[in-house]
PDB file of N, CA and C in Angstrom:
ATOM      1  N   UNK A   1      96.153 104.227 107.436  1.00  0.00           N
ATOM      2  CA  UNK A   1      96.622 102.861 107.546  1.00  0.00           C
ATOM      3  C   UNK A   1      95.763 101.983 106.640  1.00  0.00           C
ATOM      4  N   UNK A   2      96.385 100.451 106.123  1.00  0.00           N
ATOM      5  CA  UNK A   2      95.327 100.118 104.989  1.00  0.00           C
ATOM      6  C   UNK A   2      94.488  99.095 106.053  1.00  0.00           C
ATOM      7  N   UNK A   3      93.535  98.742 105.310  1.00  0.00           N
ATOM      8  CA  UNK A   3      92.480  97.630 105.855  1.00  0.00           C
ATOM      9  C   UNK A   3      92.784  96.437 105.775  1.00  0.00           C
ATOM     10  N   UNK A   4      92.727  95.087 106.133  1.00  0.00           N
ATOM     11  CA  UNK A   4      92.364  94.071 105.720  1.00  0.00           C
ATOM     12  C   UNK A   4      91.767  93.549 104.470  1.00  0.00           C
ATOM     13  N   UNK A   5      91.902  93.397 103.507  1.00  0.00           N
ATOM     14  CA  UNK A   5      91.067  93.257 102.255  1.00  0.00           C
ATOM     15  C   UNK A   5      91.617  94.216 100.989  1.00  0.00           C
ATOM     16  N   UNK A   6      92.146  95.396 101.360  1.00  0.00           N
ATOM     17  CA  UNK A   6      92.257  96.479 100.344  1.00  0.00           C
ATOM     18  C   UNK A   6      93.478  96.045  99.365  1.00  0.00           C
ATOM     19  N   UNK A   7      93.366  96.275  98.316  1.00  0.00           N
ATOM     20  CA  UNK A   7      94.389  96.007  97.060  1.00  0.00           C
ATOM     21  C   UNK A   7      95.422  96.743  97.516  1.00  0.00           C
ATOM     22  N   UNK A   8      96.620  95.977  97.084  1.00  0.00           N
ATOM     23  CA  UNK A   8      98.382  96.222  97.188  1.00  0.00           C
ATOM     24  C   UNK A   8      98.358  96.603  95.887  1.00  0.00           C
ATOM     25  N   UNK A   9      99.416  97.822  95.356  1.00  0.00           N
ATOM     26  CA  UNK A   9      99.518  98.237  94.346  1.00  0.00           C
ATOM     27  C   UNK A   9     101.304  97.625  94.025  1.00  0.00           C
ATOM     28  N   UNK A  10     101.886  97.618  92.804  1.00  0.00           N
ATOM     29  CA  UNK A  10     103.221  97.494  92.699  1.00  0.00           C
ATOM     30  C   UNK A  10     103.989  99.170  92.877  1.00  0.00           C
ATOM     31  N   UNK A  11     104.679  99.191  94.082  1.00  0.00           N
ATOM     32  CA  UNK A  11     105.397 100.626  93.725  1.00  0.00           C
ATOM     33  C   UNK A  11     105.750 101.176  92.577  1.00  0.00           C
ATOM     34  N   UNK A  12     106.572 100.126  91.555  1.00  0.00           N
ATOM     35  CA  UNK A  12     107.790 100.447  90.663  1.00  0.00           C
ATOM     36  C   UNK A  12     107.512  98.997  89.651  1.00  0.00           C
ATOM     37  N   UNK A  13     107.540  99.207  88.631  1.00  0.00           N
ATOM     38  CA  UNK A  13     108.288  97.975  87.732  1.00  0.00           C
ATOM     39  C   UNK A  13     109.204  96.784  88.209  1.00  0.00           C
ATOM     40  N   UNK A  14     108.537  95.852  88.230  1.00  0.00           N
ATOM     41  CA  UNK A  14     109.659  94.573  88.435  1.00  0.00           C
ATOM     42  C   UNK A  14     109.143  93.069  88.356  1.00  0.00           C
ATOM     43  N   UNK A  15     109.366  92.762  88.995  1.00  0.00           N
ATOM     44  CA  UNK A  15     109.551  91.031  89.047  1.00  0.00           C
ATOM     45  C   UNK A  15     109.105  90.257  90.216  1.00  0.00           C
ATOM     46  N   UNK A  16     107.707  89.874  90.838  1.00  0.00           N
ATOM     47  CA  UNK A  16     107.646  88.986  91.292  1.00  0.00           C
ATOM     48  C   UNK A  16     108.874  87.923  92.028  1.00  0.00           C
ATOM     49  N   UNK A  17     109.437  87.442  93.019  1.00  0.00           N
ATOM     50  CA  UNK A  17     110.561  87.292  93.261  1.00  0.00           C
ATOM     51  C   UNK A  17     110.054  85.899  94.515  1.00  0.00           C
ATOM     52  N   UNK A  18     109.149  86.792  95.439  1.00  0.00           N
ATOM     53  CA  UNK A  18     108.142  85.396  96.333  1.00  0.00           C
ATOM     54  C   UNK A  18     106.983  85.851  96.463  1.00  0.00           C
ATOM     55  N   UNK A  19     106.137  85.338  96.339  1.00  0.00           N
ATOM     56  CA  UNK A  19     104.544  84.907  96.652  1.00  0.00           C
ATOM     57  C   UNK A  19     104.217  83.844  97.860  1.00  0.00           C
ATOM     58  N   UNK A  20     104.124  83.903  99.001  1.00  0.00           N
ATOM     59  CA  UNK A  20     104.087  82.831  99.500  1.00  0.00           C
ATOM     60  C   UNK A  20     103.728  83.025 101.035  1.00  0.00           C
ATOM     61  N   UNK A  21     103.846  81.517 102.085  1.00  0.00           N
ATOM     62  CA  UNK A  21     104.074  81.615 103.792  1.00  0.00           C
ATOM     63  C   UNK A  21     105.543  81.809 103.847  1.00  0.00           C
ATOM     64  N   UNK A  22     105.870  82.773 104.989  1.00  0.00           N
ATOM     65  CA  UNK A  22     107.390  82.689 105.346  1.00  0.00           C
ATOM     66  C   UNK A  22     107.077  82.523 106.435  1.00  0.00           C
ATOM     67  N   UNK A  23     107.316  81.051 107.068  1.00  0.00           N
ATOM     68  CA  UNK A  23     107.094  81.092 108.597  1.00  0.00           C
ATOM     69  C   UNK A  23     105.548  80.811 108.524  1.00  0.00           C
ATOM     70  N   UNK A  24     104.848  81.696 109.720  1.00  0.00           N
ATOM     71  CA  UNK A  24     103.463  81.827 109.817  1.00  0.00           C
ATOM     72  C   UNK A  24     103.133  83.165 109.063  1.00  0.00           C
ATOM     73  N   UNK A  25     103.673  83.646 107.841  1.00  0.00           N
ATOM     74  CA  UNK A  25     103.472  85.336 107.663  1.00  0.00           C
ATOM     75  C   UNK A  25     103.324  85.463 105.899  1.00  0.00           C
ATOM     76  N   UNK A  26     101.775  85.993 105.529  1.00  0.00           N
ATOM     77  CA  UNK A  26     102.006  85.816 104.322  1.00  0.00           C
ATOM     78  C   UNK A  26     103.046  86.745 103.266  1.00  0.00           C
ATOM     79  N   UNK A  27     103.847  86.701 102.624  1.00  0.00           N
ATOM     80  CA  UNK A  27     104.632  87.902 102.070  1.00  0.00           C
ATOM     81  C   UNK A  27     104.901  87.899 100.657  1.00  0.00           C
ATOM     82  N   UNK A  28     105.006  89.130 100.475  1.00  0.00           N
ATOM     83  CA  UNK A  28     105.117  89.395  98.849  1.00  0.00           C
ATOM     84  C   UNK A  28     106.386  90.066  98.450  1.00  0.00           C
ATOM     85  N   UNK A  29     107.644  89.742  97.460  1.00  0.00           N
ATOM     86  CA  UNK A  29     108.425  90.032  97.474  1.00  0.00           C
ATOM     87  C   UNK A  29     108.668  90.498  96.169  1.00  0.00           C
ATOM     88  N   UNK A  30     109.308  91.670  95.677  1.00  0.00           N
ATOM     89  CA  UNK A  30     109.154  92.214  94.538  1.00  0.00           C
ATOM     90  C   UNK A  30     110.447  92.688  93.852  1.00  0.00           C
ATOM     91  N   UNK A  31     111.604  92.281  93.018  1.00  0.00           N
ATOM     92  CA  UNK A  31     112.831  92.813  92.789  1.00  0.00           C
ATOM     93  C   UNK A  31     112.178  93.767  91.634  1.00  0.00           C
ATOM     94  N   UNK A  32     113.102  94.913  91.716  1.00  0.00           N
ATOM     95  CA  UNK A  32     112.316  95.760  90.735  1.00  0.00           C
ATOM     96  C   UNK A  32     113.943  96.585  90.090  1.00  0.00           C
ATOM     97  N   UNK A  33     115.118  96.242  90.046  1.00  0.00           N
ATOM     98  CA  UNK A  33     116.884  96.248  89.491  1.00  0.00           C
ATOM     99  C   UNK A  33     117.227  97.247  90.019  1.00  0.00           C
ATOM    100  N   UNK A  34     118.452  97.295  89.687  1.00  0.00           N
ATOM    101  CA  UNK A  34     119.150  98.591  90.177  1.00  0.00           C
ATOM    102  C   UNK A  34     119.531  97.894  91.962  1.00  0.00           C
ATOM    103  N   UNK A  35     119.417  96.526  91.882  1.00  0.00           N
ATOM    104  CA  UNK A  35     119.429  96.024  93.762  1.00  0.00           C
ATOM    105  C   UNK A  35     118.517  96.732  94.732  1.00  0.00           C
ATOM    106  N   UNK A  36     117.194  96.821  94.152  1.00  0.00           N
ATOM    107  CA  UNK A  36     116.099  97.576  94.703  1.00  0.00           C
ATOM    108  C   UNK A  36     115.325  96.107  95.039  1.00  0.00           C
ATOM    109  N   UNK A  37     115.082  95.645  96.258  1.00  0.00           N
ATOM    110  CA  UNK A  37     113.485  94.845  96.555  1.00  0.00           C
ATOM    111  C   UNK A  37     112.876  95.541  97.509  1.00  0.00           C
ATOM    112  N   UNK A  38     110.986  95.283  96.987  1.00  0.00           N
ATOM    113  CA  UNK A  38     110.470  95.676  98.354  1.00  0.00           C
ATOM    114  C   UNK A  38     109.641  94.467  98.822  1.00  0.00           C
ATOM    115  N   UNK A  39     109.353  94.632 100.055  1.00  0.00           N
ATOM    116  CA  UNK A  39     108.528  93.318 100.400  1.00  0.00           C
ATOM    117  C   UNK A  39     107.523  94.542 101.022  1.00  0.00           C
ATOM    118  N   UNK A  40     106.045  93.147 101.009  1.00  0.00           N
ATOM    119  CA  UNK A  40     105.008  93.605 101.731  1.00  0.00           C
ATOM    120  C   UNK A  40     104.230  92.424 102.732  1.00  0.00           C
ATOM    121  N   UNK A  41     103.763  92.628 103.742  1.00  0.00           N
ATOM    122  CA  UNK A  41     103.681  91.609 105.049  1.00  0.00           C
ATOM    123  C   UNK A  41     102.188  92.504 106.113  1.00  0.00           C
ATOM    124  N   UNK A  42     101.411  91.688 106.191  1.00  0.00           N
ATOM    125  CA  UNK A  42     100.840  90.395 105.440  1.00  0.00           C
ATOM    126  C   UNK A  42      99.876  90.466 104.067  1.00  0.00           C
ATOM    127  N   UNK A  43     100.804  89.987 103.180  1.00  0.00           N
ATOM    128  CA  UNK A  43     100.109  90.413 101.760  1.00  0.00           C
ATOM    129  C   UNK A  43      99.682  88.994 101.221  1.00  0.00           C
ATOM    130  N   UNK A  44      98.362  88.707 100.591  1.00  0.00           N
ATOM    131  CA  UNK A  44      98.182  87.963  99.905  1.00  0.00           C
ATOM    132  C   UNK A  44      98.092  87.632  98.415  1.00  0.00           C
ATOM    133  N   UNK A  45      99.030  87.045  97.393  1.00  0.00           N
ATOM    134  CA  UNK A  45      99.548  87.605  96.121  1.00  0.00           C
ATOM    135  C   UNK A  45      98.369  87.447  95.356  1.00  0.00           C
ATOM    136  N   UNK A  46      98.024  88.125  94.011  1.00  0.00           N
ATOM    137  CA  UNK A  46      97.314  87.390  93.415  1.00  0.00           C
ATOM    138  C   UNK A  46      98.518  87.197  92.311  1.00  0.00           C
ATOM    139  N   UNK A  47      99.171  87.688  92.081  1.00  0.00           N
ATOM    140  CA  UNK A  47      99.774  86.822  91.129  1.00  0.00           C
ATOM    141  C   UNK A  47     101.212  85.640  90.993  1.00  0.00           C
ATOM    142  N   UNK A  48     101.662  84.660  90.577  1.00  0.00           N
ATOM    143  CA  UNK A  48     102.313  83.974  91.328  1.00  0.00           C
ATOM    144  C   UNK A  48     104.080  84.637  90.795  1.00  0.00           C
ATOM    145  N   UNK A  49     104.929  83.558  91.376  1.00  0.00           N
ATOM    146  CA  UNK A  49     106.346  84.362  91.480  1.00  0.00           C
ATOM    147  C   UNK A  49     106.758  84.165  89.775  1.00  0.00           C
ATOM    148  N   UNK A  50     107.732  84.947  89.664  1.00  0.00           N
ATOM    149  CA  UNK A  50     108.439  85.170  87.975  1.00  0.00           C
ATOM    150  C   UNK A  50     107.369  85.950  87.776  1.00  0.00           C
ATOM    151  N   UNK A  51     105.955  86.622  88.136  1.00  0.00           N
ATOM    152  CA  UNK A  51     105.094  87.548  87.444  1.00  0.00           C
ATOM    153  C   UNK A  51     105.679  88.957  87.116  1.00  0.00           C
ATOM    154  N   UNK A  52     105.534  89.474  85.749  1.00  0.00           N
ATOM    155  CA  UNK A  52     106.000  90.565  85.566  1.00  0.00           C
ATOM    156  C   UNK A  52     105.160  91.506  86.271  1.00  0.00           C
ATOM    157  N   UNK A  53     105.445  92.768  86.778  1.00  0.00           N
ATOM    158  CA  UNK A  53     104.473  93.917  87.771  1.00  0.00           C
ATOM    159  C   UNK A  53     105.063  95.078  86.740  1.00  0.00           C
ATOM    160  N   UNK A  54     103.908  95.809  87.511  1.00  0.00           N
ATOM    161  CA  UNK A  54     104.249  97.647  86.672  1.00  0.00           C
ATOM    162  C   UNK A  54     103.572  98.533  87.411  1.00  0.00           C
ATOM    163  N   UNK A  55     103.810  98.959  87.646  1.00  0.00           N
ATOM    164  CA  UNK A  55     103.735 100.709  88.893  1.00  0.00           C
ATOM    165  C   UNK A  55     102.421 100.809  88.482  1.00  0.00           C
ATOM    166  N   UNK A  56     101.875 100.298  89.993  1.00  0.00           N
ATOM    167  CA  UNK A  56     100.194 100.944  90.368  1.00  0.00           C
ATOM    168  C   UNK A  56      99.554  99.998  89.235  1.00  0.00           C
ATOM    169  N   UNK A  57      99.997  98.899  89.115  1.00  0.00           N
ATOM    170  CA  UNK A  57      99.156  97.761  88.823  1.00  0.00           C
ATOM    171  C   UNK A  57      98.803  96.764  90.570  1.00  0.00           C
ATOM    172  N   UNK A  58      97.623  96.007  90.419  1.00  0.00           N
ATOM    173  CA  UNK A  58      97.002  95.586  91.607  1.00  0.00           C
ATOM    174  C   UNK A  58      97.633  94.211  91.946  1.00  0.00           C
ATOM    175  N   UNK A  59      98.916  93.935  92.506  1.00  0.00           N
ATOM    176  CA  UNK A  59      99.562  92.677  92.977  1.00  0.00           C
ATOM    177  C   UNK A  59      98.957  92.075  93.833  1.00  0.00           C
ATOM    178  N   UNK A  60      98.177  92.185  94.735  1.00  0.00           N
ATOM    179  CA  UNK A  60      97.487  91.271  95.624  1.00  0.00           C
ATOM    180  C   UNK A  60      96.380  91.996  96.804  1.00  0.00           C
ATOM    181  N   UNK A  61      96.171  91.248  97.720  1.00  0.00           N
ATOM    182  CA  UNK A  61      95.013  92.072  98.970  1.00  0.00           C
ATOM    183  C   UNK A  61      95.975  92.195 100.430  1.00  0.00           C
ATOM    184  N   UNK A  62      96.011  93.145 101.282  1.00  0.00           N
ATOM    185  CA  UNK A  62      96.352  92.560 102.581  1.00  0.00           C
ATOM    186  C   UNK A  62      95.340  91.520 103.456  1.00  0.00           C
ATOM    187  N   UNK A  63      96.494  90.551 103.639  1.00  0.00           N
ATOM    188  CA  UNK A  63      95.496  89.676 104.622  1.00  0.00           C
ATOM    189  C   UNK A  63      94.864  89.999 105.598  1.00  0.00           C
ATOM    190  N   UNK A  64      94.580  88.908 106.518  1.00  0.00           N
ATOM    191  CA  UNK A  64      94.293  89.441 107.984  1.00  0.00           C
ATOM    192  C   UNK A  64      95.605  88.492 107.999  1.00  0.00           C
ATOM    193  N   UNK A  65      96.685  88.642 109.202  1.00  0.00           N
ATOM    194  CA  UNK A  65      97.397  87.524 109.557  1.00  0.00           C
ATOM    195  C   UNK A  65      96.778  86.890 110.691  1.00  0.00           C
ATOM    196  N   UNK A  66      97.927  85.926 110.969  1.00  0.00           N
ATOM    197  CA  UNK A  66      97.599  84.630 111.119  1.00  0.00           C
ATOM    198  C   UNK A  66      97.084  84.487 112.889  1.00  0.00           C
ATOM    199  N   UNK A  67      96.042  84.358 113.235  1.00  0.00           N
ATOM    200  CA  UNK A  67      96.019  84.216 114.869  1.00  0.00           C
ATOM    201  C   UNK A  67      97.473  84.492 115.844  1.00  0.00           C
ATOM    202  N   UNK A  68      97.377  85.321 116.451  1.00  0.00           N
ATOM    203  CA  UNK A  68      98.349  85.210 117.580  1.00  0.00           C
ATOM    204  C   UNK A  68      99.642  86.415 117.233  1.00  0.00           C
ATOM    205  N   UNK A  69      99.539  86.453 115.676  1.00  0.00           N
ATOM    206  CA  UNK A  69     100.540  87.175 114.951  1.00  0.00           C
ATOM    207  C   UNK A  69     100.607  88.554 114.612  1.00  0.00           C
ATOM    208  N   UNK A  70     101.182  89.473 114.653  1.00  0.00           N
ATOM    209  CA  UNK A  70     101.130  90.862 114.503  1.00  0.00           C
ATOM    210  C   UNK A  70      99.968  91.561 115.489  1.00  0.00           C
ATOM    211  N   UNK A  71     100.373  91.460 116.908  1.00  0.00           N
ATOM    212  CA  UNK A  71      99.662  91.617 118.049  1.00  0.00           C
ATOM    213  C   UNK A  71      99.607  93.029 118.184  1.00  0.00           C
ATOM    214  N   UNK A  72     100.402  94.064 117.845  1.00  0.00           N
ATOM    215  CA  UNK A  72     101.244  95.245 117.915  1.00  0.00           C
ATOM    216  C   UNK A  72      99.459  95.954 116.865  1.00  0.00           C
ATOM    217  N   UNK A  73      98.852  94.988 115.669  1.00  0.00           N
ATOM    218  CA  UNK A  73      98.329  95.823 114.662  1.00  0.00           C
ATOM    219  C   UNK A  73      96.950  96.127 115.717  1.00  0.00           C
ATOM    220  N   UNK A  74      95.951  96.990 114.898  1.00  0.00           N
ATOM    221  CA  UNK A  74      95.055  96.810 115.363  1.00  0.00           C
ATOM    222  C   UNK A  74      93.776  95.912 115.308  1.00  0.00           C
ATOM    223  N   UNK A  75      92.715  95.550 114.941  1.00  0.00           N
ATOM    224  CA  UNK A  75      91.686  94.691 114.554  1.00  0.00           C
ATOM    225  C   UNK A  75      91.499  94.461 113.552  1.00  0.00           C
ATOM    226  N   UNK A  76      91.811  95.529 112.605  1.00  0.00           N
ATOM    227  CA  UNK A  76      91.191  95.806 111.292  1.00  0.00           C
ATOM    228  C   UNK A  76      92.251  96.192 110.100  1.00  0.00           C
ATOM    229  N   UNK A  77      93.340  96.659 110.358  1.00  0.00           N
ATOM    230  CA  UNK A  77      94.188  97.090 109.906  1.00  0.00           C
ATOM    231  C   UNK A  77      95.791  96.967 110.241  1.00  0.00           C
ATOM    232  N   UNK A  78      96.673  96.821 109.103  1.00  0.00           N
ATOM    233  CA  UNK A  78      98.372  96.515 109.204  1.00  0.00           C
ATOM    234  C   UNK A  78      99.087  95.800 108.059  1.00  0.00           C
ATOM    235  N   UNK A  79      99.732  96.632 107.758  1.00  0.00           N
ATOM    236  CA  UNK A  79     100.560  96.423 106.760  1.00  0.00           C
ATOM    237  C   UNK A  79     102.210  96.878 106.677  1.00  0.00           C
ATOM    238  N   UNK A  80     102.929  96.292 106.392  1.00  0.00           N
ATOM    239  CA  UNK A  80     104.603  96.096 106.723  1.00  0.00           C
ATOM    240  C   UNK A  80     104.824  96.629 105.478  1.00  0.00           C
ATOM    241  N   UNK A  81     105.827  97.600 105.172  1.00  0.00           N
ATOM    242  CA  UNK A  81     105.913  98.214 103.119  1.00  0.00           C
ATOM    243  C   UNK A  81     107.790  97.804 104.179  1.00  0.00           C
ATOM    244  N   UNK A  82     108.377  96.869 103.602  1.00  0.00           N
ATOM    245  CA  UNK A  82     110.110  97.738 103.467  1.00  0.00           C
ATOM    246  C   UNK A  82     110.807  97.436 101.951  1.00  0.00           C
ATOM    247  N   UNK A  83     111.728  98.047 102.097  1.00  0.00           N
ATOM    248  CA  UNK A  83     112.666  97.815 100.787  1.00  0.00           C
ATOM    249  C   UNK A  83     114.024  98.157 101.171  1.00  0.00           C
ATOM    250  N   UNK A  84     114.785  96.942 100.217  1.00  0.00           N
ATOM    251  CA  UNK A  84     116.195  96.824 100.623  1.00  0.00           C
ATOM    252  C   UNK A  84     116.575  97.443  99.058  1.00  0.00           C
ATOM    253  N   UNK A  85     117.983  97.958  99.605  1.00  0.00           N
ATOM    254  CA  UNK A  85     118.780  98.063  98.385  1.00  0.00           C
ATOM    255  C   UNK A  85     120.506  97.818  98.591  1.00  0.00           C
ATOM    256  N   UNK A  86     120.794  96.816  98.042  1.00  0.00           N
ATOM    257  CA  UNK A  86     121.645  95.665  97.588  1.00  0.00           C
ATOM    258  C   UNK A  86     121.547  95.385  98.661  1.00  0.00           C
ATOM    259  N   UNK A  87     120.786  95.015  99.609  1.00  0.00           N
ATOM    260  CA  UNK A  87     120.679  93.651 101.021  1.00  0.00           C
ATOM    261  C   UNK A  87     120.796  94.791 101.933  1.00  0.00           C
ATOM    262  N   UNK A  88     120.504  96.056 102.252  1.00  0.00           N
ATOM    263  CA  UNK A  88     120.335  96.633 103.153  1.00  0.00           C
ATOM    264  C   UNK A  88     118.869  97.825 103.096  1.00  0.00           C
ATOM    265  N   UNK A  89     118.150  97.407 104.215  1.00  0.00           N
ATOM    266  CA  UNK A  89     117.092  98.123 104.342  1.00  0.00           C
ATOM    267  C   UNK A  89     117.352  99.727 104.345  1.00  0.00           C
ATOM    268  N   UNK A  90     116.238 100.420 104.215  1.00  0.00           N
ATOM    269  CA  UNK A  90     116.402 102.143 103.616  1.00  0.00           C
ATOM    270  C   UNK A  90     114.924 102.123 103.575  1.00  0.00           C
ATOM    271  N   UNK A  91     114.261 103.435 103.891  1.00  0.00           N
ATOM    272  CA  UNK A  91     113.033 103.950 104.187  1.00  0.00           C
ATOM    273  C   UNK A  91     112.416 104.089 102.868  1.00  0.00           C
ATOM    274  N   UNK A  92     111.381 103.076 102.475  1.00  0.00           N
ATOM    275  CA  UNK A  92     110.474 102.958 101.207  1.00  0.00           C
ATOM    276  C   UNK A  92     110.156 104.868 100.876  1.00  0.00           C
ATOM    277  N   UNK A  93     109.786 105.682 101.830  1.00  0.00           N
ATOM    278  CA  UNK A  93     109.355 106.572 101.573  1.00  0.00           C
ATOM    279  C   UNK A  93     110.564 107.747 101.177  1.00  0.00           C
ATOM    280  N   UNK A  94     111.717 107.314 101.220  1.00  0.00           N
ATOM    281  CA  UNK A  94     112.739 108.166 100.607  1.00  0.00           C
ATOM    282  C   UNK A  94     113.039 107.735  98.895  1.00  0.00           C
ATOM    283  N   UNK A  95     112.322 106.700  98.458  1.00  0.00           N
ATOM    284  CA  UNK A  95     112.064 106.935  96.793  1.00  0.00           C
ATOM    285  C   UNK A  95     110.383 107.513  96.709  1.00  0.00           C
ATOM    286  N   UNK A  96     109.746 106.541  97.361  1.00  0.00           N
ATOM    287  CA  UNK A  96     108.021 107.179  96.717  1.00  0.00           C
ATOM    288  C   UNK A  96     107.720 108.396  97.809  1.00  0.00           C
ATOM    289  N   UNK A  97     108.437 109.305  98.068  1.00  0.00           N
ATOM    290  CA  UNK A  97     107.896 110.284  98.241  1.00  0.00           C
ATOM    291  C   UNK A  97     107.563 110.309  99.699  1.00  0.00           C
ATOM    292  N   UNK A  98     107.745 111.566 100.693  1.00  0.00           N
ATOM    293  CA  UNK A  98     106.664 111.835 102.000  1.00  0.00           C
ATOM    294  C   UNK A  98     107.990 111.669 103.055  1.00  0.00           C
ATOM    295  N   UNK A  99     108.979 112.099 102.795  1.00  0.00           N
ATOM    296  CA  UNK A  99     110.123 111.422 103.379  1.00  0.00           C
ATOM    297  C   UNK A  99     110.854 113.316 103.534  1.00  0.00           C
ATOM    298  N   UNK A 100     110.878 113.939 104.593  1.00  0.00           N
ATOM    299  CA  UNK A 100     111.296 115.620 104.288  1.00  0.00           C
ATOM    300  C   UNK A 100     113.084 115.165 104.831  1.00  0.00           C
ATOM    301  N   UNK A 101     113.870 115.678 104.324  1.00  0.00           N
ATOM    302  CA  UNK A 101     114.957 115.891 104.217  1.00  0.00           C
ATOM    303  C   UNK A 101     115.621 116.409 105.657  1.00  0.00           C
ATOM    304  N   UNK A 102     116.212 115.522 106.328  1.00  0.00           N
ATOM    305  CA  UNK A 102     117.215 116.442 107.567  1.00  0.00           C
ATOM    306  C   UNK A 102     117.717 117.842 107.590  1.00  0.00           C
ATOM    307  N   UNK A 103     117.040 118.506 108.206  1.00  0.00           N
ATOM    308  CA  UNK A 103     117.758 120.081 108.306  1.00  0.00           C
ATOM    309  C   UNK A 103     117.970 120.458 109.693  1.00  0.00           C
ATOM    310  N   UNK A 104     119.490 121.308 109.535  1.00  0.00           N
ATOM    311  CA  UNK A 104     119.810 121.898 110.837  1.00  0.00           C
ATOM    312  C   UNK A 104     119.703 122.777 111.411  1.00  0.00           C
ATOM    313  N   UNK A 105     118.735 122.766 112.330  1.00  0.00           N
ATOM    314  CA  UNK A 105     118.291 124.327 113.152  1.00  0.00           C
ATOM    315  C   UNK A 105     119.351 124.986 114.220  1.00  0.00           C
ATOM    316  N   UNK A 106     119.151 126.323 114.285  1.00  0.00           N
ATOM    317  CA  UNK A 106     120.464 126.390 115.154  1.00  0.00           C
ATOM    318  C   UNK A 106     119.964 126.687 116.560  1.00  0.00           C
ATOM    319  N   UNK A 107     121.025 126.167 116.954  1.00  0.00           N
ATOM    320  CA  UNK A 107     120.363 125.949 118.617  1.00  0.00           C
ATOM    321  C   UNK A 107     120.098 126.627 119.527  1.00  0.00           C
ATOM    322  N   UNK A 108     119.056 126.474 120.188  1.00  0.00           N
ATOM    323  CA  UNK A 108     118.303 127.867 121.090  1.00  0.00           C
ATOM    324  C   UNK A 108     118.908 127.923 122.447  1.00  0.00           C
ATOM    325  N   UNK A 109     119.294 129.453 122.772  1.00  0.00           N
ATOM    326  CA  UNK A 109     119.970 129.658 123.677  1.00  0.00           C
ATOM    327  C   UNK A 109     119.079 130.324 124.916  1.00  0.00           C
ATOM    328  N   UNK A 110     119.562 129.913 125.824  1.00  0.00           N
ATOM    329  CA  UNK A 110     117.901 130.396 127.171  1.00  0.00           C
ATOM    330  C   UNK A 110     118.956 130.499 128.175  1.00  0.00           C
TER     331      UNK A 110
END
């Protein structure tokens, strides 16, 4: 899990899209084409929006969030990775990898 403080990398090539508060929550939003965005929560940007990015260049730090907020994390650590593609969410880890494929076992008879 990442730390508080540790550098956000850019997954993929793209575009800066938001840098900013949404609400009480800092977030980083990244269009990268093909109707691919990913966001990251609670990220603090270092660079601002329209910034060009490039795969495993250093886009910003995770924060700590905000008092009261992301109660679920632990003390020290939490970070949100999703990505939509054309406005519907899909598991970041079924492009970058770590994501094993559905297979059907056949069913045990007792």
């Amino acid at each position: 899990m990442v730390k508080f403080g540790e550098n956000l990398y850019a997954p993929a090539d793209g575009v800066v899209s938001f840098a900013g508060q949404l609400v009480n929550r800092a977030v980083l939003t990244i269009r990268h084409g093909s109707g691919i965005v990913t966001e990251f929560e609670p990220a603090c940007a270092s660079l601002p929006t329209g910034s060009k990015v490039f795969k495993g260049e250093v886009i910003g730090t995770v924060c700590a969030p905000n008092a009261g907020y992301l109660q679920h994390c632990s003390q020290d650590k939490c970070l949100h990775f999703s990505m939509r593609v054309d406005g519907k969410y899909l598991s970041p880890l079924a492009l970058i990898g770590g994501l094993s494929p559905s297979r059907l076992l056949p069913q045990a008879r007792g």
